[in-house]
PDB file of N, CA and C in Angstrom:
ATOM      1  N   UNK A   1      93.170 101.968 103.040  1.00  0.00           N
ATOM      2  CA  UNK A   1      93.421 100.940 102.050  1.00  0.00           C
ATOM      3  C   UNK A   1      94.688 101.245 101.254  1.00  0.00           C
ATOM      4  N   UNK A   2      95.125 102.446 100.616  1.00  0.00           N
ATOM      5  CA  UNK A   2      95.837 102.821 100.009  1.00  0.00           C
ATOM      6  C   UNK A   2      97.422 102.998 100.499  1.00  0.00           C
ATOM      7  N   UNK A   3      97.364 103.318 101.914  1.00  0.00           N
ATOM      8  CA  UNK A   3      98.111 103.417 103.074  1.00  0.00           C
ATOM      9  C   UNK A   3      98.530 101.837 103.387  1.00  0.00           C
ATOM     10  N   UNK A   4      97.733 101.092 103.869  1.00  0.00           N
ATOM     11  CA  UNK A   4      98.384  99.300 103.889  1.00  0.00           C
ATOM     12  C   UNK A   4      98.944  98.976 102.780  1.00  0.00           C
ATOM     13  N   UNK A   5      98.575  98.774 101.456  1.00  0.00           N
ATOM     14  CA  UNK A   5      98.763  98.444 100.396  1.00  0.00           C
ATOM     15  C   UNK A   5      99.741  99.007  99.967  1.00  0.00           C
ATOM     16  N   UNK A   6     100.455 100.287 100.195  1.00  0.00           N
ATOM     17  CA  UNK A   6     101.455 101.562  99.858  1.00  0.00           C
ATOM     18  C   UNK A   6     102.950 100.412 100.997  1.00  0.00           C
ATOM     19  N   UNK A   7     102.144 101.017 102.231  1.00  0.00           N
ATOM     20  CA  UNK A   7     103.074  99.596 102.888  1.00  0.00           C
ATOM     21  C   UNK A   7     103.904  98.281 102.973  1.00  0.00           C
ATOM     22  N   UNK A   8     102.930  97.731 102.724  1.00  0.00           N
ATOM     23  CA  UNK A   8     102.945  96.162 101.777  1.00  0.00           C
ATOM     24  C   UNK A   8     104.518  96.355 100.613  1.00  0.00           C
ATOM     25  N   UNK A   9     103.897  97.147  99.890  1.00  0.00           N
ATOM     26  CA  UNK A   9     104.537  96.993  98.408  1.00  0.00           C
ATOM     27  C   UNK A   9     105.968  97.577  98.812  1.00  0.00           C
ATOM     28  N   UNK A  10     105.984  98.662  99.615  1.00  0.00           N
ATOM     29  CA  UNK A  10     107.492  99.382  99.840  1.00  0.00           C
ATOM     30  C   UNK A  10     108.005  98.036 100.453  1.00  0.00           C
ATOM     31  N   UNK A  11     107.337  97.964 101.959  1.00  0.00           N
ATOM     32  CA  UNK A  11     108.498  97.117 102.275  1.00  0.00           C
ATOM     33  C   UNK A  11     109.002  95.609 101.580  1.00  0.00           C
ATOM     34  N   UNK A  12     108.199  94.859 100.586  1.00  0.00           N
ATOM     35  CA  UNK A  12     108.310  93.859 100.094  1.00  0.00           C
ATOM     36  C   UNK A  12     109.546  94.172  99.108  1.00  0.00           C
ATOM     37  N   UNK A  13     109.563  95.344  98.443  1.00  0.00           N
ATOM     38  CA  UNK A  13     110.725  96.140  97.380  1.00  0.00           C
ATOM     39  C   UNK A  13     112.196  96.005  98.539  1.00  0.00           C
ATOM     40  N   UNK A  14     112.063  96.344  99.891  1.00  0.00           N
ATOM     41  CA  UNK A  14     113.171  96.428  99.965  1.00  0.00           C
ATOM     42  C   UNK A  14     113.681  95.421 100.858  1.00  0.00           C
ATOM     43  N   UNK A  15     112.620  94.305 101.573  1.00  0.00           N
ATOM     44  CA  UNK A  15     113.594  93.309 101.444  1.00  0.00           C
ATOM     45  C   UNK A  15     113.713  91.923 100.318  1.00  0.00           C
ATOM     46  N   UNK A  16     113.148  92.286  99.616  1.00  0.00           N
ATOM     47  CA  UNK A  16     114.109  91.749  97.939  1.00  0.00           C
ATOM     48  C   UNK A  16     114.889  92.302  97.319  1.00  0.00           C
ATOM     49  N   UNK A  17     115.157  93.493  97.544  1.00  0.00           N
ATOM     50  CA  UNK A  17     116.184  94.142  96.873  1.00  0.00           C
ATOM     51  C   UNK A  17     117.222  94.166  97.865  1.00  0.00           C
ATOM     52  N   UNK A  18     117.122  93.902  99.055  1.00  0.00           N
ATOM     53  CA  UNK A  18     117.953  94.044 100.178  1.00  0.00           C
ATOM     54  C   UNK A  18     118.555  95.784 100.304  1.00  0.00           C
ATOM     55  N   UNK A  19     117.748  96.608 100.316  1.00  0.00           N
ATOM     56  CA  UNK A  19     117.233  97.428 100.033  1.00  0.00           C
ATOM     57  C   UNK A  19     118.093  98.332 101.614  1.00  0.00           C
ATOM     58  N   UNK A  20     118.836  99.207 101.679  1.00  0.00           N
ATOM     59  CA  UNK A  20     119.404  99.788 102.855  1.00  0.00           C
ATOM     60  C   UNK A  20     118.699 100.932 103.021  1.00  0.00           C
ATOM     61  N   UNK A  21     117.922 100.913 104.162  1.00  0.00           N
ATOM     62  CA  UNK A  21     117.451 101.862 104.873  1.00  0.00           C
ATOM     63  C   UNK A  21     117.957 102.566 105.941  1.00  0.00           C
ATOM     64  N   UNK A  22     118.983 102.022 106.401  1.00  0.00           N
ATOM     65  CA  UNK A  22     119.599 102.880 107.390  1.00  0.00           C
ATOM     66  C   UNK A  22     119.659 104.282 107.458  1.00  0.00           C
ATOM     67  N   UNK A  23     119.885 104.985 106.788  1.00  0.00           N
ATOM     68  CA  UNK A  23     119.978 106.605 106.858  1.00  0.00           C
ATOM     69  C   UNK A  23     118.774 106.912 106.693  1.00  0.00           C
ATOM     70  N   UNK A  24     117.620 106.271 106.708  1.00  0.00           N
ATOM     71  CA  UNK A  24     116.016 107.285 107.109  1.00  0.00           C
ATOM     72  C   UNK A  24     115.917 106.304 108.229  1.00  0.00           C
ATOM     73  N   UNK A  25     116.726 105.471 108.961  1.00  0.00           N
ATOM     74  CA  UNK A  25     116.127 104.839 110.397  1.00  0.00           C
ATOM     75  C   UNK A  25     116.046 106.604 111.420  1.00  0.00           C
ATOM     76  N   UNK A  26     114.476 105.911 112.047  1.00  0.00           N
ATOM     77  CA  UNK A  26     113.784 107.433 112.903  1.00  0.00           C
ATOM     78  C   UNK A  26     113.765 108.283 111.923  1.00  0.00           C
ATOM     79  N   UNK A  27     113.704 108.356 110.950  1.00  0.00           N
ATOM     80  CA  UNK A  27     113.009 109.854 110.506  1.00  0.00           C
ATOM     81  C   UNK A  27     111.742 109.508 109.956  1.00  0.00           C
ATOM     82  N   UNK A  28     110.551 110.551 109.714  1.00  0.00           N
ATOM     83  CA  UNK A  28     109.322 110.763 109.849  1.00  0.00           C
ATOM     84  C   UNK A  28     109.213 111.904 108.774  1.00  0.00           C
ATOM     85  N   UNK A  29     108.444 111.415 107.709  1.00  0.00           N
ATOM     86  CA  UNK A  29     108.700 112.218 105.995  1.00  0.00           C
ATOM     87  C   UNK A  29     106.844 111.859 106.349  1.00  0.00           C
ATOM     88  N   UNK A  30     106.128 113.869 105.944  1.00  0.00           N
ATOM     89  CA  UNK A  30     104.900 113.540 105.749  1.00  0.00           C
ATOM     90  C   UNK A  30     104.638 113.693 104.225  1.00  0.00           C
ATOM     91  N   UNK A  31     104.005 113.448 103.619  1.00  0.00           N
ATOM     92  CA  UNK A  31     103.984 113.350 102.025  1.00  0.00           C
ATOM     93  C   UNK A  31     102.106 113.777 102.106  1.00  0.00           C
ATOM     94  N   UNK A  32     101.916 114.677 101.273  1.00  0.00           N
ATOM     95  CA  UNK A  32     100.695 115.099 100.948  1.00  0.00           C
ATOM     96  C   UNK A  32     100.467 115.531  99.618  1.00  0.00           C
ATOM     97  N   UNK A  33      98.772 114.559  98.773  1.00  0.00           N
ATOM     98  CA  UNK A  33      98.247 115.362  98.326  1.00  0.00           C
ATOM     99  C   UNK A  33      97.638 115.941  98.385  1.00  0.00           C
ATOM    100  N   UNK A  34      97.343 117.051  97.866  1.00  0.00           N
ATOM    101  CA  UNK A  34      95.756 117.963  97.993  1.00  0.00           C
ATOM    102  C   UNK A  34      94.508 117.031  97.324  1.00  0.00           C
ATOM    103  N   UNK A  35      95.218 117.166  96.253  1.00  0.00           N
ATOM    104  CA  UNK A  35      94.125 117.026  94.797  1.00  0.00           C
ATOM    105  C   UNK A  35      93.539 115.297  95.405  1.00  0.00           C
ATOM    106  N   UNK A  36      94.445 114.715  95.702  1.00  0.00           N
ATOM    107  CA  UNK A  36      93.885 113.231  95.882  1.00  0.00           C
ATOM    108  C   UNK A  36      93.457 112.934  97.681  1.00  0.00           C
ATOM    109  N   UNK A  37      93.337 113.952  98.425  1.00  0.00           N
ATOM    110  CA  UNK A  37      93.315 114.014  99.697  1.00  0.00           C
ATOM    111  C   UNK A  37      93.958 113.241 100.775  1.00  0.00           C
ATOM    112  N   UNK A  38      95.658 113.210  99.956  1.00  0.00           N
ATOM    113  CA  UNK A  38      96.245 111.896 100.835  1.00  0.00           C
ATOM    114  C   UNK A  38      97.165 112.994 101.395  1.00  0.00           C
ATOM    115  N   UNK A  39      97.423 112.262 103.005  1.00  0.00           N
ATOM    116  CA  UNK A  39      97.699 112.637 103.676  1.00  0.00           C
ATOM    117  C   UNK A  39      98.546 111.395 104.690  1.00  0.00           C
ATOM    118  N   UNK A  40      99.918 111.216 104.387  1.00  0.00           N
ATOM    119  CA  UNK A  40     100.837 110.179 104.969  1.00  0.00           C
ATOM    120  C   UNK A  40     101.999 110.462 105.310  1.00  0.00           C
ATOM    121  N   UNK A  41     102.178 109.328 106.432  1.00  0.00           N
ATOM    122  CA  UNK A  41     103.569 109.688 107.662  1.00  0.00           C
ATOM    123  C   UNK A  41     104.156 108.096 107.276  1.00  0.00           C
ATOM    124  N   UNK A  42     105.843 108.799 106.475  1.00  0.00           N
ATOM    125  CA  UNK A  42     106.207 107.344 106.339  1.00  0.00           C
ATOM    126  C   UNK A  42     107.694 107.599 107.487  1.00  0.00           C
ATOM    127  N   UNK A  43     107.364 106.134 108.340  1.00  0.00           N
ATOM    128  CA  UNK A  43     108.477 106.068 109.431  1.00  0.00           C
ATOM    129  C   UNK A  43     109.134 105.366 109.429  1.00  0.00           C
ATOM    130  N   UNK A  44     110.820 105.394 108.826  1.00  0.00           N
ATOM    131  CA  UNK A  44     111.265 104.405 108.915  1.00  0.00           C
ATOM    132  C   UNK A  44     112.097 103.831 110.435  1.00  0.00           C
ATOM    133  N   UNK A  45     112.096 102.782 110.725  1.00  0.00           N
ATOM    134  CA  UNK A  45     112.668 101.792 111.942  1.00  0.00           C
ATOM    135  C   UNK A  45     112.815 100.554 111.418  1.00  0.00           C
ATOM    136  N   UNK A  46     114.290 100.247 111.676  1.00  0.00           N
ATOM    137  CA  UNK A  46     115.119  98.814 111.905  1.00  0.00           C
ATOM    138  C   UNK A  46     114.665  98.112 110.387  1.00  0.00           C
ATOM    139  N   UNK A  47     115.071  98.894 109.436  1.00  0.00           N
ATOM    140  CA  UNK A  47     115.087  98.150 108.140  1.00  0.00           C
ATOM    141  C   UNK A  47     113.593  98.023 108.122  1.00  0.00           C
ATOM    142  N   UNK A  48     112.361  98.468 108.400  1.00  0.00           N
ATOM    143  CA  UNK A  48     111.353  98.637 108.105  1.00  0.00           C
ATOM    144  C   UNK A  48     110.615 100.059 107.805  1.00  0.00           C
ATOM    145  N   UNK A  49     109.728  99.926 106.700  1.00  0.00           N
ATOM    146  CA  UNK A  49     108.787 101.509 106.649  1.00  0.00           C
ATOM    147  C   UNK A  49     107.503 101.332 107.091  1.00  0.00           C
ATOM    148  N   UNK A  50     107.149 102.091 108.176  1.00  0.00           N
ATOM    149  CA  UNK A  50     105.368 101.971 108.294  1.00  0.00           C
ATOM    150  C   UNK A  50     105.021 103.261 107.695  1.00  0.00           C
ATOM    151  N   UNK A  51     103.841 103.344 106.820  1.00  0.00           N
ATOM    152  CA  UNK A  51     103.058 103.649 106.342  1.00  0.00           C
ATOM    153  C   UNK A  51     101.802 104.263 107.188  1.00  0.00           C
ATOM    154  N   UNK A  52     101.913 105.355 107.642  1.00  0.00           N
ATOM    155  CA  UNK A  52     100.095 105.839 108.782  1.00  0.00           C
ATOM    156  C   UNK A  52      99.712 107.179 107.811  1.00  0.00           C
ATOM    157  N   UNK A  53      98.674 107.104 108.129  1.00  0.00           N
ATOM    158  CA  UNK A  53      97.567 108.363 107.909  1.00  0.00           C
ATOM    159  C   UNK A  53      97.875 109.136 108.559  1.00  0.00           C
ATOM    160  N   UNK A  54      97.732 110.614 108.668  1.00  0.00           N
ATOM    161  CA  UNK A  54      97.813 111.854 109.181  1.00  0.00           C
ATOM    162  C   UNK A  54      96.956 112.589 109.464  1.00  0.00           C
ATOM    163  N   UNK A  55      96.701 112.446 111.063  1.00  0.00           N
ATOM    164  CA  UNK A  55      94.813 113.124 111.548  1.00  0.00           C
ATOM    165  C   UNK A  55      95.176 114.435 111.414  1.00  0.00           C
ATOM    166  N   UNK A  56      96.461 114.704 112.791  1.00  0.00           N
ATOM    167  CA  UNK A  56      96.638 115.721 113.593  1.00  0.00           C
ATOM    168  C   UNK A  56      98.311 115.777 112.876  1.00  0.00           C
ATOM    169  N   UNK A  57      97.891 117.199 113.246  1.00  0.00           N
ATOM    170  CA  UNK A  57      99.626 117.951 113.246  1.00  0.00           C
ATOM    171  C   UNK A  57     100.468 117.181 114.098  1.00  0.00           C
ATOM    172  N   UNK A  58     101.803 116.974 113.134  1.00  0.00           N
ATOM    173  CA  UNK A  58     102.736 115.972 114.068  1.00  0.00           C
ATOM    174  C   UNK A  58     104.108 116.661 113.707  1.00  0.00           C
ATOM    175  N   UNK A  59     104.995 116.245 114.547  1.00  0.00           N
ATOM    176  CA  UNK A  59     106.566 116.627 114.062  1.00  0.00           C
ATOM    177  C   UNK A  59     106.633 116.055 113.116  1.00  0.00           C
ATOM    178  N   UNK A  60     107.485 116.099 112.494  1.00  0.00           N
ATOM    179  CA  UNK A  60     108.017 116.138 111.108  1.00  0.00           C
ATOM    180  C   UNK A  60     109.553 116.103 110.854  1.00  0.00           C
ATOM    181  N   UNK A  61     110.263 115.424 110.369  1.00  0.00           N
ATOM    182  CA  UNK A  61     111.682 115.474 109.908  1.00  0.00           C
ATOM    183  C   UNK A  61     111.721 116.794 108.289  1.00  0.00           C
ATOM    184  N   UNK A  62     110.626 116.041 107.681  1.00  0.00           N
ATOM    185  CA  UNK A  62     110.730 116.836 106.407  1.00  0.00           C
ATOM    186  C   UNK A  62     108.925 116.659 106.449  1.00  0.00           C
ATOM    187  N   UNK A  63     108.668 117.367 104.872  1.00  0.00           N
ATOM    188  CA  UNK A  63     107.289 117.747 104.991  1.00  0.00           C
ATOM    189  C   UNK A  63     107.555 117.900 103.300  1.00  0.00           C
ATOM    190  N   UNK A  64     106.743 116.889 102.598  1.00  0.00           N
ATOM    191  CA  UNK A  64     106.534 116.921 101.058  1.00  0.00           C
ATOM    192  C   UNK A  64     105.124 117.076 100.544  1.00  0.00           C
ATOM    193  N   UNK A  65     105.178 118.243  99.829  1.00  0.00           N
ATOM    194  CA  UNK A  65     103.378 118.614  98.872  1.00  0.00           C
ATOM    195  C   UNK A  65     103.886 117.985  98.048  1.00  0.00           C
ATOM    196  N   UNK A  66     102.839 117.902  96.910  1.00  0.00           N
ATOM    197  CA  UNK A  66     103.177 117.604  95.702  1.00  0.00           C
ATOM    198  C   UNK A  66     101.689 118.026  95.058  1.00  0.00           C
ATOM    199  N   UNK A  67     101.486 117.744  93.629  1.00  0.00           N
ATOM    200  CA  UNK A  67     100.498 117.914  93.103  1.00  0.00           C
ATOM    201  C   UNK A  67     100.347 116.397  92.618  1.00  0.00           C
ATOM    202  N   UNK A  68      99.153 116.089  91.815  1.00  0.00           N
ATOM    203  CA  UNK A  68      98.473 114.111  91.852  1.00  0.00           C
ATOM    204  C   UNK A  68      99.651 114.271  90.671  1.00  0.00           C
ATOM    205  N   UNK A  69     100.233 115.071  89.692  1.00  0.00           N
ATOM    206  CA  UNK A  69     100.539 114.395  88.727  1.00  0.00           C
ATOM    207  C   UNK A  69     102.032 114.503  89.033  1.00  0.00           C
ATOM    208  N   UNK A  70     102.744 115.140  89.853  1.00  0.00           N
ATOM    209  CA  UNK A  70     104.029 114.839  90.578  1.00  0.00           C
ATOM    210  C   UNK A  70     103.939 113.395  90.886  1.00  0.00           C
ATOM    211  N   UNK A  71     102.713 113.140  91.789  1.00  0.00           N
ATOM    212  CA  UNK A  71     102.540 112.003  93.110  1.00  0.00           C
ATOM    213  C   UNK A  71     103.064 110.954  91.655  1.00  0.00           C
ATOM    214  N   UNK A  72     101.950 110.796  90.894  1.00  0.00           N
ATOM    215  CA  UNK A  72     102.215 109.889  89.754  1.00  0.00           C
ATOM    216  C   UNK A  72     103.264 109.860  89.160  1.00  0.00           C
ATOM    217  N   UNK A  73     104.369 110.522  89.049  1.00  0.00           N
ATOM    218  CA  UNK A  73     105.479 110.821  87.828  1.00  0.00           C
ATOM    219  C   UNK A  73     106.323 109.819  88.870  1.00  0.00           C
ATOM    220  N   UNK A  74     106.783 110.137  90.053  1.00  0.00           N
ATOM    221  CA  UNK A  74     107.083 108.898  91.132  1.00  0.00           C
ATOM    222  C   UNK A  74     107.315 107.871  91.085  1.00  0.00           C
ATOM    223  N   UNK A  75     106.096 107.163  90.581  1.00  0.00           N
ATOM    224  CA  UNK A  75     105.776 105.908  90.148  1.00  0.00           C
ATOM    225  C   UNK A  75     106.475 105.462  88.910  1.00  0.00           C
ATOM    226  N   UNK A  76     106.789 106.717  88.104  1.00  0.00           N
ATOM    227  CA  UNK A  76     106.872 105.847  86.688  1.00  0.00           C
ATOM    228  C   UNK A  76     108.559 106.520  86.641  1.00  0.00           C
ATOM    229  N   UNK A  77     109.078 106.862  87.621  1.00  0.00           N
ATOM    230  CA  UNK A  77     110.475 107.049  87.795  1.00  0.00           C
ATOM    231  C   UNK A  77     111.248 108.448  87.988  1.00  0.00           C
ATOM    232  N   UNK A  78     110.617 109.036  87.620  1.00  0.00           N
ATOM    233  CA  UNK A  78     110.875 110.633  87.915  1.00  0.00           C
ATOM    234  C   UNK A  78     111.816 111.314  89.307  1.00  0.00           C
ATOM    235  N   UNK A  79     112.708 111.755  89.180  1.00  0.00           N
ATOM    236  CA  UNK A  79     113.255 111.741  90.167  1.00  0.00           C
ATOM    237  C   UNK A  79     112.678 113.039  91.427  1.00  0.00           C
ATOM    238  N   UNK A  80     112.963 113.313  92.367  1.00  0.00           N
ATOM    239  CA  UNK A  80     112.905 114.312  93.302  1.00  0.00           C
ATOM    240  C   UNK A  80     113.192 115.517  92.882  1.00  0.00           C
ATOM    241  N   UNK A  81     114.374 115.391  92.238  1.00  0.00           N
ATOM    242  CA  UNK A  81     115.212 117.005  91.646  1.00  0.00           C
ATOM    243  C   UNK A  81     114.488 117.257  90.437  1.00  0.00           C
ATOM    244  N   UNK A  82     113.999 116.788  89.499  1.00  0.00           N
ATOM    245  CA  UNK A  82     113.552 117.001  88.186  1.00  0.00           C
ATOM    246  C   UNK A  82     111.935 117.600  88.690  1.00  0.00           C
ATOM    247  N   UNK A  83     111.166 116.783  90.015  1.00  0.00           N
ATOM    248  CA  UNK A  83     110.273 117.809  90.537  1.00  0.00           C
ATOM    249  C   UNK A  83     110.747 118.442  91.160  1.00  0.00           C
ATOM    250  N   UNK A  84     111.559 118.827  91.807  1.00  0.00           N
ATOM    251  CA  UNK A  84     111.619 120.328  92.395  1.00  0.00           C
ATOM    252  C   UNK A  84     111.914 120.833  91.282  1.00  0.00           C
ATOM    253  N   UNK A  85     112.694 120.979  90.209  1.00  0.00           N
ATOM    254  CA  UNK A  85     113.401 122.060  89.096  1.00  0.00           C
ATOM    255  C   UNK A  85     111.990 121.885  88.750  1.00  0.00           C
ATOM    256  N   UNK A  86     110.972 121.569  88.570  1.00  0.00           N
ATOM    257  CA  UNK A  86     110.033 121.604  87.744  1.00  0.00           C
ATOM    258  C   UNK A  86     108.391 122.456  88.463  1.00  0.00           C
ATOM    259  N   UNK A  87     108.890 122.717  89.824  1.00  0.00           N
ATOM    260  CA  UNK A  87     108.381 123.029  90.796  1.00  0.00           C
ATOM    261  C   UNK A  87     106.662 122.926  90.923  1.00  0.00           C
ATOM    262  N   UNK A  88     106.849 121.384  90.871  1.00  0.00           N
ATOM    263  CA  UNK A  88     105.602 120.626  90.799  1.00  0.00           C
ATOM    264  C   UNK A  88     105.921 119.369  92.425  1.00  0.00           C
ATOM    265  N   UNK A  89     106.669 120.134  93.311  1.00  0.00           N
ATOM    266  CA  UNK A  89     107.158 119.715  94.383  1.00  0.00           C
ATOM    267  C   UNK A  89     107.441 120.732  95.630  1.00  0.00           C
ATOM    268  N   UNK A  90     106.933 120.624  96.711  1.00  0.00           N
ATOM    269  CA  UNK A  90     107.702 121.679  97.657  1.00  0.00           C
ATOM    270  C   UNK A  90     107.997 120.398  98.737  1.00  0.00           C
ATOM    271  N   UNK A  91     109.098 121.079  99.267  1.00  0.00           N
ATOM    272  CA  UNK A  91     109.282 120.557 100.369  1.00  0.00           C
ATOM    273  C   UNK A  91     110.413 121.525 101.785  1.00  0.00           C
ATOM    274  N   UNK A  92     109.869 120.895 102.846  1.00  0.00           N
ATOM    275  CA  UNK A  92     110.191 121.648 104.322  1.00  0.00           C
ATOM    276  C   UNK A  92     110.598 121.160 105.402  1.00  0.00           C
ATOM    277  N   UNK A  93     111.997 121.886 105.621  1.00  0.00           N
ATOM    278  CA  UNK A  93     112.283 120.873 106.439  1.00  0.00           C
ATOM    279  C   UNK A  93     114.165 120.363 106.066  1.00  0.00           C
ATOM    280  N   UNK A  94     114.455 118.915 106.591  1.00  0.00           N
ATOM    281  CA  UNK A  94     115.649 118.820 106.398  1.00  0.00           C
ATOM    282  C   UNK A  94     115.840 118.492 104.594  1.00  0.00           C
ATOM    283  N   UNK A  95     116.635 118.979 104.452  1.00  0.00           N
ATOM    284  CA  UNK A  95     116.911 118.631 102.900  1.00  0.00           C
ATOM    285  C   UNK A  95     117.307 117.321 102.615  1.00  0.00           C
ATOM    286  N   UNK A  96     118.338 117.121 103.736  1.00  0.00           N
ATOM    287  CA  UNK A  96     118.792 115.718 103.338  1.00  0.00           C
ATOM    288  C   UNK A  96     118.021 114.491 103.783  1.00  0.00           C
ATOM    289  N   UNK A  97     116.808 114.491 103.697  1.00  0.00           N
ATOM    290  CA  UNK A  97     116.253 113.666 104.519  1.00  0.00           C
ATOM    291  C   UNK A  97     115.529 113.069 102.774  1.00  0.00           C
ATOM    292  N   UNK A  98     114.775 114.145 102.259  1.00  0.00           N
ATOM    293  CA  UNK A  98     114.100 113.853 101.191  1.00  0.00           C
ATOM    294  C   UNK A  98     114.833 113.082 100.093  1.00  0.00           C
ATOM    295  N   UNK A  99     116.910 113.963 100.038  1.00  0.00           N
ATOM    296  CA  UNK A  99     117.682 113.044  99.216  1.00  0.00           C
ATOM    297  C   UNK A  99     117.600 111.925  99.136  1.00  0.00           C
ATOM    298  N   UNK A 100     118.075 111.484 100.550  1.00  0.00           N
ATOM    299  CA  UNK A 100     117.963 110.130 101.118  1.00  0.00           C
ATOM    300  C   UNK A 100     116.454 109.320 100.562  1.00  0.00           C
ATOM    301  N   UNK A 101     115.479 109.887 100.815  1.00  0.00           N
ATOM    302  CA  UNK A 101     114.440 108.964  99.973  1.00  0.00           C
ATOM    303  C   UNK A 101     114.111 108.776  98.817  1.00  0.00           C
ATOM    304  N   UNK A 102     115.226 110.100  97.720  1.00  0.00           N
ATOM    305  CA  UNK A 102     114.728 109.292  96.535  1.00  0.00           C
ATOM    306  C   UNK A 102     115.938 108.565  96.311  1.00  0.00           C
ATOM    307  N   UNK A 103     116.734 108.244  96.624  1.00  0.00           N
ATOM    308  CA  UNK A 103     117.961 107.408  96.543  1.00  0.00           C
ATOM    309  C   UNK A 103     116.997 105.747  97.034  1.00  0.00           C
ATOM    310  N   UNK A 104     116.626 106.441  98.014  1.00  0.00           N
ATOM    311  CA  UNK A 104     115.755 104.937  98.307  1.00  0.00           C
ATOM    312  C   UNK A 104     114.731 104.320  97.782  1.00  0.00           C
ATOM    313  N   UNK A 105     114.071 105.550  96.891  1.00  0.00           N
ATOM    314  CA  UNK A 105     113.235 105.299  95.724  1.00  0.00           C
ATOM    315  C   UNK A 105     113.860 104.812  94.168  1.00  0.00           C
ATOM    316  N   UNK A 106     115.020 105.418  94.054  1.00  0.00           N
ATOM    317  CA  UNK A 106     115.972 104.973  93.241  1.00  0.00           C
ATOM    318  C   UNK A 106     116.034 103.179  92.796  1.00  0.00           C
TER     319      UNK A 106
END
């Protein structure tokens, strides 16, 4: 539910904003919480993001933990770098991949 709906809302943001995704076209960002037991593979292709659940171990471009109140700070604008300096963020993997998404979160 959280996963469709997560879906929905990204991609509706970016084609009203006309929103450039090109530089995460094919890459594969898993994003996990513990605390909230989420566990998601966002893929972007051709100016679209799908949104899946995460059964099994998969490749990975990058690989983001976070803790629920990182996950939340997100939402209300917080950037990527202010969680990592705050190291309420890890992440593994390509560096520039994660830039690229908060620019796209931006």
């Amino acid at each position: 539910m959280v996963r469709l709906a997560l879906e929905k809302t990204l991609n509706h943001l970016i084609n009203t904003n006309n929103i450039d995704t090109s530089k995460l076209n094919n890459k594969i960002i898993r994003l996990s919480v513990d605390e909230l037991n989420l566990n998601l593979l966002f893929m972007f292709s051709n100016s679209r993001l799908y949104v899946m659940e995460m059964h099994d171990q998969q490749n990975v471009d990058v690989d983001i933990k976070l803790n629920k109140t990182a996950f939340l700070s997100l939402f209300k604008g917080a950037s990527f770098e202010e969680l990592i300096e705050s190291d309420e963020i890890e992440i593994n993997g390509n560096i520039k991949t994660p830039q690229q998404l908060a620019q796209f979160i931006a």
